[in-house]
Protein backbone atom coordinates (compact mmCIF):
# COMPACT_ATOMS: atom_id res chain seq x y z
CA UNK A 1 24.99 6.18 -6.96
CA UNK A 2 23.46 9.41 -5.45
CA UNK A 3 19.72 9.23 -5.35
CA UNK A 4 17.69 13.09 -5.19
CA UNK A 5 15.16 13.05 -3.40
CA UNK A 6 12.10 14.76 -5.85
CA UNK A 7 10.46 18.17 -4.34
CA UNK A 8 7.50 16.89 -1.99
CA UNK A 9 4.34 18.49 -2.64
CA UNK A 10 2.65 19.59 0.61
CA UNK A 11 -1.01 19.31 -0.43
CA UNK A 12 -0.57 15.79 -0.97
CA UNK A 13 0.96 15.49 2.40
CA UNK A 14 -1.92 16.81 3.82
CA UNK A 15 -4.32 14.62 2.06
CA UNK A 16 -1.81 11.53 3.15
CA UNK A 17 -1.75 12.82 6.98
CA UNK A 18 -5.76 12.89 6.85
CA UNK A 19 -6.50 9.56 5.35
CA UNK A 20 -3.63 7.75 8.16
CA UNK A 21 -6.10 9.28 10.66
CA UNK A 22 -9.35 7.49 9.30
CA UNK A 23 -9.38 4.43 10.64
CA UNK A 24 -11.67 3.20 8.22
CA UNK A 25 -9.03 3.99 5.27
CA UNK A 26 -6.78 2.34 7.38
CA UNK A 27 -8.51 -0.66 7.83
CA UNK A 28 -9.49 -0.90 3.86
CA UNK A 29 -5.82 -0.22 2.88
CA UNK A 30 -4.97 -3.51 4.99
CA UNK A 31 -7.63 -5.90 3.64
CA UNK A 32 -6.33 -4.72 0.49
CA UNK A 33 -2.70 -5.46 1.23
CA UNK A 34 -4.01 -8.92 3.19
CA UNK A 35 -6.01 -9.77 -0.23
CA UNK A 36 -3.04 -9.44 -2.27
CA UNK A 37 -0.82 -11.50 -0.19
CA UNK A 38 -2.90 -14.29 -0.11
CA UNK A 39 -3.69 -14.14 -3.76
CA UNK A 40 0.17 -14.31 -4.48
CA UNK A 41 0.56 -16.99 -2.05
CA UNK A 42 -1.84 -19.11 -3.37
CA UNK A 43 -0.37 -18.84 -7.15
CA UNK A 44 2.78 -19.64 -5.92
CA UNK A 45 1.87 -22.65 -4.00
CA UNK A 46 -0.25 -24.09 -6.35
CA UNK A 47 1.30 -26.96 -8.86
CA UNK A 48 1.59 -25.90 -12.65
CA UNK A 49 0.66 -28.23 -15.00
């Protein structure tokens, strides 16, 4: 299967390439991540009745 790649759209890019600079979004974006990990971890690991 050949997969096309959609147009990018630069102004988004730029938004993207600012908020990877801002350490604070940064830092939110992986407590996020971290919070959903564990929350799927622990529903997984926990017995069903």
């Amino acid at each position: 299967m050949v997969r096309i790649a959609k147009k990018s759209d630069p102004q988004r890019i730029e938004d993207l390439k600012k908020k990877i600079r801002d350490s604070r979004y940064v830092d939110e974006a992986i407590q996020k991540i971290a919070q959903r990990l564990s929350s799927e971890l622990i529903q997984t690991t926990q017995p069903r009745h």
